[in-house]
Protein backbone atom coordinates (compact mmCIF):
# COMPACT_ATOMS: atom_id res chain seq x y z
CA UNK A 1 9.72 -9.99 0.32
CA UNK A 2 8.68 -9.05 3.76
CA UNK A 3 6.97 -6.06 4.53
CA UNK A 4 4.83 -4.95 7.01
CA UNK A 5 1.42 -2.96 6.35
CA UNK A 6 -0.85 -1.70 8.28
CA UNK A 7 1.01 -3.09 11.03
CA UNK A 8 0.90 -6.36 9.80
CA UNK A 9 4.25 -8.86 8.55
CA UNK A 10 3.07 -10.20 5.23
CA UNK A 11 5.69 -11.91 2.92
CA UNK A 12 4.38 -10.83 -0.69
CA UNK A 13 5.56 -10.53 -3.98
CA UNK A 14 4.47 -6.95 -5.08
CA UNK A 15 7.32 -5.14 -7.54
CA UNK A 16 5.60 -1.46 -6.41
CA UNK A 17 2.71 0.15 -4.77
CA UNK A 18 0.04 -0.70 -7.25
CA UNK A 19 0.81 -4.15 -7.24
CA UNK A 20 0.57 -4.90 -4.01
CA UNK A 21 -3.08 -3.05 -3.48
CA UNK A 22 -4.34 -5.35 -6.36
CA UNK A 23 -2.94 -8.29 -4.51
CA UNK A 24 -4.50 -7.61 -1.12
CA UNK A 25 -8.02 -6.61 -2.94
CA UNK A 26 -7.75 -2.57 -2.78
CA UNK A 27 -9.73 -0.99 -4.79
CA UNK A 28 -10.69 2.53 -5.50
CA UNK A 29 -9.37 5.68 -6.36
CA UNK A 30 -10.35 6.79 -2.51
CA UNK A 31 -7.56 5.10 -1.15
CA UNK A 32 -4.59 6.78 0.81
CA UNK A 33 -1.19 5.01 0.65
CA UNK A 34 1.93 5.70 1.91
CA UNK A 35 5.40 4.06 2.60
CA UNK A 36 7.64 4.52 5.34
CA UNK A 37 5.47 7.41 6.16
CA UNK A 38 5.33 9.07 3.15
CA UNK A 39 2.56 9.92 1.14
CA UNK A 40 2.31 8.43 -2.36
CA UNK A 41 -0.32 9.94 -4.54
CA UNK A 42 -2.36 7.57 -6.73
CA UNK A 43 -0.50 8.54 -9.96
CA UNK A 44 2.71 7.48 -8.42
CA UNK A 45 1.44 4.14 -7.06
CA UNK A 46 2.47 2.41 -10.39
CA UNK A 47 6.00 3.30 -10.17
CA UNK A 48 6.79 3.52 -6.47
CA UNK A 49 8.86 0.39 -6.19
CA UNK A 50 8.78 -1.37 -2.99
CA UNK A 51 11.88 -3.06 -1.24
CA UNK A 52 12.25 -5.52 1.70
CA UNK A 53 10.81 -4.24 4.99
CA UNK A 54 9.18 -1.35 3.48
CA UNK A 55 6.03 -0.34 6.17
CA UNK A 56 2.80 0.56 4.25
CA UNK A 57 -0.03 1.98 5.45
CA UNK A 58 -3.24 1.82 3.24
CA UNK A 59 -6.50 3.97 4.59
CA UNK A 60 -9.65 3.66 3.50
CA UNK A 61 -12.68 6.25 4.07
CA UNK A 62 -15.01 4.59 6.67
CA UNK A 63 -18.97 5.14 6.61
CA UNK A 64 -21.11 5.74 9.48
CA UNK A 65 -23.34 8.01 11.25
């Protein structure tokens, strides 16, 4: 299915949320999702299903000083 995150096209397989952060290497409970512009909470990751040209946006805490 297409979908775009982070800005990006990809054309992935992912049946919901969780799925497709294991395929693309995200790890961590320190992770902010969300689809379409809304939030999804990392106990709903599992079952948030994902459909064609869903827009995800994953954030991840940067380090620096």
């Amino acid at each position: 299915m297409k979908l775009t995150v982070n800005g990006e096209a990809l054309e992935l397989d992912a049946g919901n949320l969780a799925d497709l952060l294991a395929k693309l290497d995200y790890e961590g409970d320190w992770l902010a999702t969300a689809v379409n512009g809304d939030l999804v909470h990392r106990e709903e990751r599992a079952v948030h299903p994902l459909k064609e040209g869903d827009r995800i946006e994953i954030l991840s805490p940067m380090q620096g000083g």
